[in-house]
N, C-alpha and C. Protein backbone atom coordinates (compact mmCIF):
# COMPACT_ATOMS: atom_id res chain seq x y z
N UNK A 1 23.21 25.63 57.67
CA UNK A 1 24.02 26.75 58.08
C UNK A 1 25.24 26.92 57.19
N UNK A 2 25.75 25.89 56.72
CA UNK A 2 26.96 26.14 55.80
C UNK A 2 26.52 26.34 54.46
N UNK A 3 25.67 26.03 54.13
CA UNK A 3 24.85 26.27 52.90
C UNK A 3 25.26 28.41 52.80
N UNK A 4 24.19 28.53 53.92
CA UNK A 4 23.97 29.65 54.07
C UNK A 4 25.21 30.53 53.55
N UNK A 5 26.44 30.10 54.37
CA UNK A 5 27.88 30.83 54.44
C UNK A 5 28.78 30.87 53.59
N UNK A 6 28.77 29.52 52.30
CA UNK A 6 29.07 29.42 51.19
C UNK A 6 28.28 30.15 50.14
N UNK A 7 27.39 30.62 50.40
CA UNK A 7 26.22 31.64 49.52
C UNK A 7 26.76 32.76 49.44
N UNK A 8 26.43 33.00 50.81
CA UNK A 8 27.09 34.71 51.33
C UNK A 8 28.67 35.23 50.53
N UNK A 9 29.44 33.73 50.70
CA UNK A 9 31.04 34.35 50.12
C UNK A 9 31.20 34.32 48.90
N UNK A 10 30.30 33.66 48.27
CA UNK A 10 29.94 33.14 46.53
C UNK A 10 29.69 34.60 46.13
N UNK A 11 28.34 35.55 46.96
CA UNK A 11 28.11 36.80 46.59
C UNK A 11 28.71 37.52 46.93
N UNK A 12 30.00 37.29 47.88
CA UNK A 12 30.51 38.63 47.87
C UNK A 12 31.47 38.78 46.73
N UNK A 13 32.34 37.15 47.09
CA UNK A 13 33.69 37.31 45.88
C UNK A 13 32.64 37.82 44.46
N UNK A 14 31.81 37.64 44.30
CA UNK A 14 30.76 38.30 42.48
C UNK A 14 30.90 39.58 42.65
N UNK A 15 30.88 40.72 43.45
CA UNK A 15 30.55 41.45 43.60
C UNK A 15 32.49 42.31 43.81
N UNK A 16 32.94 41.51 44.81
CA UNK A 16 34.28 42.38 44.55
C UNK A 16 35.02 41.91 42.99
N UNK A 17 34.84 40.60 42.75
CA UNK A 17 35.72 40.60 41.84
C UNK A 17 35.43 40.72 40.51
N UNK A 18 35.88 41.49 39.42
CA UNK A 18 35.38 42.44 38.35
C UNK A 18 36.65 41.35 36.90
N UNK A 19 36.50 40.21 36.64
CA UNK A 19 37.45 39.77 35.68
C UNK A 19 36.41 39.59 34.33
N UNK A 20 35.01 39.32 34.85
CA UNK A 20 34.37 39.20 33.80
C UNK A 20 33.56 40.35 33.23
N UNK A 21 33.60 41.60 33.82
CA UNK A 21 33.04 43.14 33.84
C UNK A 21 33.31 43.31 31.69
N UNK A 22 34.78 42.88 31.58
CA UNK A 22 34.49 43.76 30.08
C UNK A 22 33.94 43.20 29.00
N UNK A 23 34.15 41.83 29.68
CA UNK A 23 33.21 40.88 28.48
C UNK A 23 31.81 40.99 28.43
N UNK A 24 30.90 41.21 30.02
CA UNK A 24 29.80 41.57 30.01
C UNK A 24 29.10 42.93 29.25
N UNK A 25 30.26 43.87 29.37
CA UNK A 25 30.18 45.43 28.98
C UNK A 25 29.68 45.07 27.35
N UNK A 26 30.85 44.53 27.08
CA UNK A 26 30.74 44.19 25.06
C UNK A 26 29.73 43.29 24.46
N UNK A 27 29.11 42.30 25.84
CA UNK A 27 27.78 41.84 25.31
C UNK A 27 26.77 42.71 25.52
N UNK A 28 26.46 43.68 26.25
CA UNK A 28 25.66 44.41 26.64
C UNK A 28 25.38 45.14 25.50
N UNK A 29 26.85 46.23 24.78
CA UNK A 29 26.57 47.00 24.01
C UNK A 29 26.46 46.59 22.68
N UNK A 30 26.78 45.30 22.35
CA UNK A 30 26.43 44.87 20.96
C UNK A 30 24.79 44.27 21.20
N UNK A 31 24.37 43.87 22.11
CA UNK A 31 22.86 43.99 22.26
C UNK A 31 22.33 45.07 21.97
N UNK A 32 22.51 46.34 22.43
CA UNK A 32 22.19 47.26 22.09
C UNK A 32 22.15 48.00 20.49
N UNK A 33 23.45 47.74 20.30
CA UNK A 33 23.47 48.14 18.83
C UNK A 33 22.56 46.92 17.64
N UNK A 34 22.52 45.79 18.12
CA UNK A 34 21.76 44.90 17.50
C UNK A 34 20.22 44.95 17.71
N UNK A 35 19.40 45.48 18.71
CA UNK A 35 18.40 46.15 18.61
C UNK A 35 18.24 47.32 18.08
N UNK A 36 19.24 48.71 18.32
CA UNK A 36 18.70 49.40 17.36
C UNK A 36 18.67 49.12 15.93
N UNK A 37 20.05 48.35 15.20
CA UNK A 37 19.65 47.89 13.92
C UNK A 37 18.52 47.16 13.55
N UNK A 38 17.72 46.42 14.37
CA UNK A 38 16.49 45.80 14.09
C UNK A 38 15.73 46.86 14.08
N UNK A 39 16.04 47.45 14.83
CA UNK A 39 14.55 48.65 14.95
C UNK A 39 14.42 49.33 13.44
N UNK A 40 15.70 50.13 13.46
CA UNK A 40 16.03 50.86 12.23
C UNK A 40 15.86 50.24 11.18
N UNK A 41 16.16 49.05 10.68
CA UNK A 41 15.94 48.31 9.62
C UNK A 41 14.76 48.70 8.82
N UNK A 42 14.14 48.37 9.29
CA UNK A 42 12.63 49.06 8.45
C UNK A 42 12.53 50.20 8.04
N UNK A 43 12.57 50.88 8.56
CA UNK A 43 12.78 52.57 8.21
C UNK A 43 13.98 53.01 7.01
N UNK A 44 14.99 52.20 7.43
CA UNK A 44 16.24 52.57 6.48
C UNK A 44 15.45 51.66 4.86
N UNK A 45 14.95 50.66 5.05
CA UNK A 45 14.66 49.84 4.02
C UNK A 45 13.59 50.52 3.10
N UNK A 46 12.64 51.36 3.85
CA UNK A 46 12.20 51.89 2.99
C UNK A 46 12.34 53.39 2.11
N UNK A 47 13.24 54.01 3.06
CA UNK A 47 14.20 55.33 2.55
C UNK A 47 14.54 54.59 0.96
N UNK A 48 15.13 53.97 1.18
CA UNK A 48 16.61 52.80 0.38
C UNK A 48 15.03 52.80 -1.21
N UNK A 49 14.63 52.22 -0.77
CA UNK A 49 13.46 51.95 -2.02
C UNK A 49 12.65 53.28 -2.32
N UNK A 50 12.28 54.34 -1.60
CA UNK A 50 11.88 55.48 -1.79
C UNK A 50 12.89 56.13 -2.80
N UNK A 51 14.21 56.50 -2.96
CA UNK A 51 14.73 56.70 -3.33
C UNK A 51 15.48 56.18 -4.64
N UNK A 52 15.52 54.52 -4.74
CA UNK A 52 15.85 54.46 -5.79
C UNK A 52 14.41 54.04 -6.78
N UNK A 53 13.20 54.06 -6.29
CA UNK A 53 11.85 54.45 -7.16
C UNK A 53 11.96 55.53 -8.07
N UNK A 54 12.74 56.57 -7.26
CA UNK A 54 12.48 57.72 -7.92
C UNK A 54 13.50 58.23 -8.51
N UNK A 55 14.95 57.50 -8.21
CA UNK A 55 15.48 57.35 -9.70
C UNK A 55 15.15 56.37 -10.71
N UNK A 56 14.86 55.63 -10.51
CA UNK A 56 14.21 54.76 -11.60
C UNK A 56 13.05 55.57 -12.47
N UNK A 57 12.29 55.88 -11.92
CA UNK A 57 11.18 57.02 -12.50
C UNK A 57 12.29 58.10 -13.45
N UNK A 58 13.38 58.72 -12.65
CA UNK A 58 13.86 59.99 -13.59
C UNK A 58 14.68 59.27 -14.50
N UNK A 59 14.99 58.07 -14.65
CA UNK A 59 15.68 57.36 -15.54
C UNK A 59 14.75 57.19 -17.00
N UNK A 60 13.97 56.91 -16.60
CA UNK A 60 13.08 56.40 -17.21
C UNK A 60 11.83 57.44 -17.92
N UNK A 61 12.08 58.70 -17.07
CA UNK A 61 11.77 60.09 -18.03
C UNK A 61 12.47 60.55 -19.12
N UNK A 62 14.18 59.72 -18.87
CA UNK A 62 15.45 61.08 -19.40
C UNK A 62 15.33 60.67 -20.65
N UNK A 63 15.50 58.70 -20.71
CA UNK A 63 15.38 58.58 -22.11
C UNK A 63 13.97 58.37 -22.72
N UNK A 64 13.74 58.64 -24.12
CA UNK A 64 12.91 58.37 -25.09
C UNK A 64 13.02 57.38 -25.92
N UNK A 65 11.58 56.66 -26.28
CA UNK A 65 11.94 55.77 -27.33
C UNK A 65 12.07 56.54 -28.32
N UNK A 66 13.01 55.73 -29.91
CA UNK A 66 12.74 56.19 -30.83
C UNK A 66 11.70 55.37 -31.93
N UNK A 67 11.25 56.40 -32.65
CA UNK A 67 10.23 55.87 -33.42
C UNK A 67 10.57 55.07 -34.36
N UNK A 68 9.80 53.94 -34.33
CA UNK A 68 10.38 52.82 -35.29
C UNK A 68 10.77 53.00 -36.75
N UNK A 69 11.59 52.88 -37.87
CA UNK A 69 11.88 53.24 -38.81
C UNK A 69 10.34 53.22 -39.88
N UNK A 70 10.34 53.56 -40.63
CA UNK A 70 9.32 53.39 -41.64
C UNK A 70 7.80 53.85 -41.13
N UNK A 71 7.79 55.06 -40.16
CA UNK A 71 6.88 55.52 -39.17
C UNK A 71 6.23 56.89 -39.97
């Protein structure tokens, strides 16, 4: 029975009292932002290489070799 009644006041004081609310808030939302960066990761990684492929390609159009002397 006292078990019981020490339970009951354990859950209530959790419930009224709010000291650990903003620390929970800031783990919550950096979870969040740390899954979407996992998510995103991939996607951004291959933008990132799509793009510098294809400057590398127009780099690599702009200049010409020159022809070796005595040609």
């Amino acid at each position: 029975m006292a078990t019981s009644f020490g339970c009951r006041r354990f859950f209530a004081r959790l419930i009224r009292e709010d000291s650990g609310q903003d620390l929970v808030e800031y783990a919550l939302l950096t979870a969040v932002v740390g899954l979407a960066g996992a998510v995103a990761a991939p996607y951004v990684g291959n933008a990132v290489s799509l793009v510098y492929g294809s400057w590398v390609d127009s780099a690599d159009n702009i200049w010409a070799s020159p022809d070796p002397a005595g040609s």
